[in-house]
Protein backbone atom coordinates (compact mmCIF):
# COMPACT_ATOMS: atom_id res chain seq x y z
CA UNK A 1 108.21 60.20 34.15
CA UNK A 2 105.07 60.97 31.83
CA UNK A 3 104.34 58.73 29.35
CA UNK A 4 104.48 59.39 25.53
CA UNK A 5 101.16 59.66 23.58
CA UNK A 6 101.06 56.43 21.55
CA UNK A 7 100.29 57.94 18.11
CA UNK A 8 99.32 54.20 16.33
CA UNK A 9 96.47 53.67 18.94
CA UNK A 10 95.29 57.31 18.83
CA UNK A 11 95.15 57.01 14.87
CA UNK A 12 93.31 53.96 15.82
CA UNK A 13 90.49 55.14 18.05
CA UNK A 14 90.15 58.47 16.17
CA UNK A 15 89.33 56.17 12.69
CA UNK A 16 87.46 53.87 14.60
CA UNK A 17 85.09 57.00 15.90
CA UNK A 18 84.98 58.21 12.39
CA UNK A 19 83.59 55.32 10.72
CA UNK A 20 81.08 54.59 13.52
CA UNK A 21 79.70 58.68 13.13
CA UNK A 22 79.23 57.76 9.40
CA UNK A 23 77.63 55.26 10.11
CA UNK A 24 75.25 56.87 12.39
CA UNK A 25 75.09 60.14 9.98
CA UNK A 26 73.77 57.63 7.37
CA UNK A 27 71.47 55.85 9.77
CA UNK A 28 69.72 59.34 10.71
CA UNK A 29 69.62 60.16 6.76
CA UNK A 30 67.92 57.02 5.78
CA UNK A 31 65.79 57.98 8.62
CA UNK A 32 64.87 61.40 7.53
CA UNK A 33 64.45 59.69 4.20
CA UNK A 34 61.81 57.58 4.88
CA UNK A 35 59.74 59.86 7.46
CA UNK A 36 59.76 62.28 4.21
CA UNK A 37 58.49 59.55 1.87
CA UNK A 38 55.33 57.65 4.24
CA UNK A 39 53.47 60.96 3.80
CA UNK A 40 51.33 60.97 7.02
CA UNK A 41 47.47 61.54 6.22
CA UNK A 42 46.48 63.34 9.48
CA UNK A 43 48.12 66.48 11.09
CA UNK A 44 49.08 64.74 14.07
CA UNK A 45 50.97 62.04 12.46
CA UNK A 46 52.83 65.18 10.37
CA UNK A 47 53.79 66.34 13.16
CA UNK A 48 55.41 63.30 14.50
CA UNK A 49 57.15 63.09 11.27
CA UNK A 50 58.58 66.53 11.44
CA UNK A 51 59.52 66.03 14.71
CA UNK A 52 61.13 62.82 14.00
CA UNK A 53 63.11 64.53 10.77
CA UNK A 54 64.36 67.36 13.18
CA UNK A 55 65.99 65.41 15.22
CA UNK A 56 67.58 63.15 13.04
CA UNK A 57 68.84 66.28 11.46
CA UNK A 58 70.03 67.83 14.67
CA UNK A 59 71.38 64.64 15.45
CA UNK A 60 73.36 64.03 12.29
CA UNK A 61 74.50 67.68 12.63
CA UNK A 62 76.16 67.19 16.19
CA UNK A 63 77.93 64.35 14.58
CA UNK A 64 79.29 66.12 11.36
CA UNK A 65 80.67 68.61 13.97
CA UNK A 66 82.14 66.00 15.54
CA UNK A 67 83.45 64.30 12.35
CA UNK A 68 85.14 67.76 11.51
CA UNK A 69 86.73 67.90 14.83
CA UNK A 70 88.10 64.23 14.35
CA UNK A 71 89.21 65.11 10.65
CA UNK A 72 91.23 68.26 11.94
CA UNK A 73 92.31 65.55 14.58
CA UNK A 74 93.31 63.17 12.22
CA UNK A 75 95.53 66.36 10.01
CA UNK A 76 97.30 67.03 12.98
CA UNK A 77 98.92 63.86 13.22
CA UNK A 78 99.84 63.75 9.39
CA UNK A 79 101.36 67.16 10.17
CA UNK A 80 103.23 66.42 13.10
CA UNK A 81 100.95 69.18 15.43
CA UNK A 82 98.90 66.63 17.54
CA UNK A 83 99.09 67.04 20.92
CA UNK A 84 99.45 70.85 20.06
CA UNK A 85 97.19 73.66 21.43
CA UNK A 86 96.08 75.47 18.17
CA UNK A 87 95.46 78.41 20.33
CA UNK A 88 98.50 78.98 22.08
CA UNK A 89 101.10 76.44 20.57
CA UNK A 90 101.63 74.55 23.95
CA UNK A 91 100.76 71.19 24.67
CA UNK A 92 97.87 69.34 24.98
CA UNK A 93 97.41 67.41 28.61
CA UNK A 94 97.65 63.93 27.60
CA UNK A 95 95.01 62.68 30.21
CA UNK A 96 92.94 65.36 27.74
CA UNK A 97 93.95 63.21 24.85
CA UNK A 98 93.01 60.36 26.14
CA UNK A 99 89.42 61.63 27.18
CA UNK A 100 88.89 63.55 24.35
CA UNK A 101 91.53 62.34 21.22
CA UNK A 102 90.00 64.86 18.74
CA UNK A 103 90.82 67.72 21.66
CA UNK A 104 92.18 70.85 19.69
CA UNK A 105 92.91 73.04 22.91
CA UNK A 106 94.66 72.74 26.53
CA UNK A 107 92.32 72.74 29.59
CA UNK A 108 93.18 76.34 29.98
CA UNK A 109 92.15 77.65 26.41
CA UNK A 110 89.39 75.14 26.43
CA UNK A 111 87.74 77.01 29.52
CA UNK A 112 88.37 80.35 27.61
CA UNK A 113 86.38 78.69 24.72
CA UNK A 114 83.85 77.70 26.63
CA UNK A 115 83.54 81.35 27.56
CA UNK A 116 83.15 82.33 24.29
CA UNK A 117 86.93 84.81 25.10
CA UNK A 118 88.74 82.24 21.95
C-alpha cells in the first residue's frame, strides 16, 4: 500500500525553506551592500570586493530560482496539481517529493530536462 503525500507537512517544509532563502537572499544583499559602500583604496582590495559582490549575487540568484520553484510549489497545492508532472500530467514519485518538495517533474521528464529535450 503506498502512502498518501501528507499535504500539511509538505506546506510546512516548503514555507519553512522559503523563509530561510529570504533570509539568506537578504543576508547576501546586505552583503553586496556593504562591499559596495567600504570603497577599497588599492586595486587588489577592489578586486576582492568585486569578487566578493559576484558571488553574493550569484548566490542570491541560485536562491531566487529556487524561491520561484518553491512559489510554483506552493500554487500547486492551492490548486489542487501538487504531486502532478507539469510536463506530462502524471504523477510525481512521492520518494521525489519527499527529496525534492518543490519537484515540478517525474524522474522520467526530469532526466529529459536535464537533457535539455523539455
Amino acid at each position: 500500500m503506498k502512502a498518501a503525500i501528507d499535504l500539511k507537512l509538505v506546506r510546512t517544509r516548503l514555507e519553512t525553506k522559503r523563509a530561510e532563502l529570504l533570509e539568506g537572499v537578504a543576508r547576501a544583499r546586505e552583503i553586496g551592500a556593504v562591499e559596495t559602500d567600504a570603497g577599497a583604496p588599492d586595486i587588489a582590495d577592489r578586486a576582492t570586493s568585486a569578487f566578493t559582490r559576484e558571488f553574493s549575487f550569484s548566490l542570491s540568484e541560485n536562491e531566487s530560482h529556487l524561491l520561484r520553484l518553491i512559489d510554483e510549489a506552493l500554487a500547486r497545492l492551492d490548486n489542487g496539481r501538487y504531486g502532478i508532472c507539469v510536463h506530462c500530467g502524471g504523477k510525481i514519485e512521492p520518494q521525489r517529493l519527499n527529496a525534492v518538495p518543490w519537484a515540478r517533474h517525474c524522474i522520467a521528464c526530469q532526466e529529459l530536462q536535464d537533457q535539455g529535450e523539455i
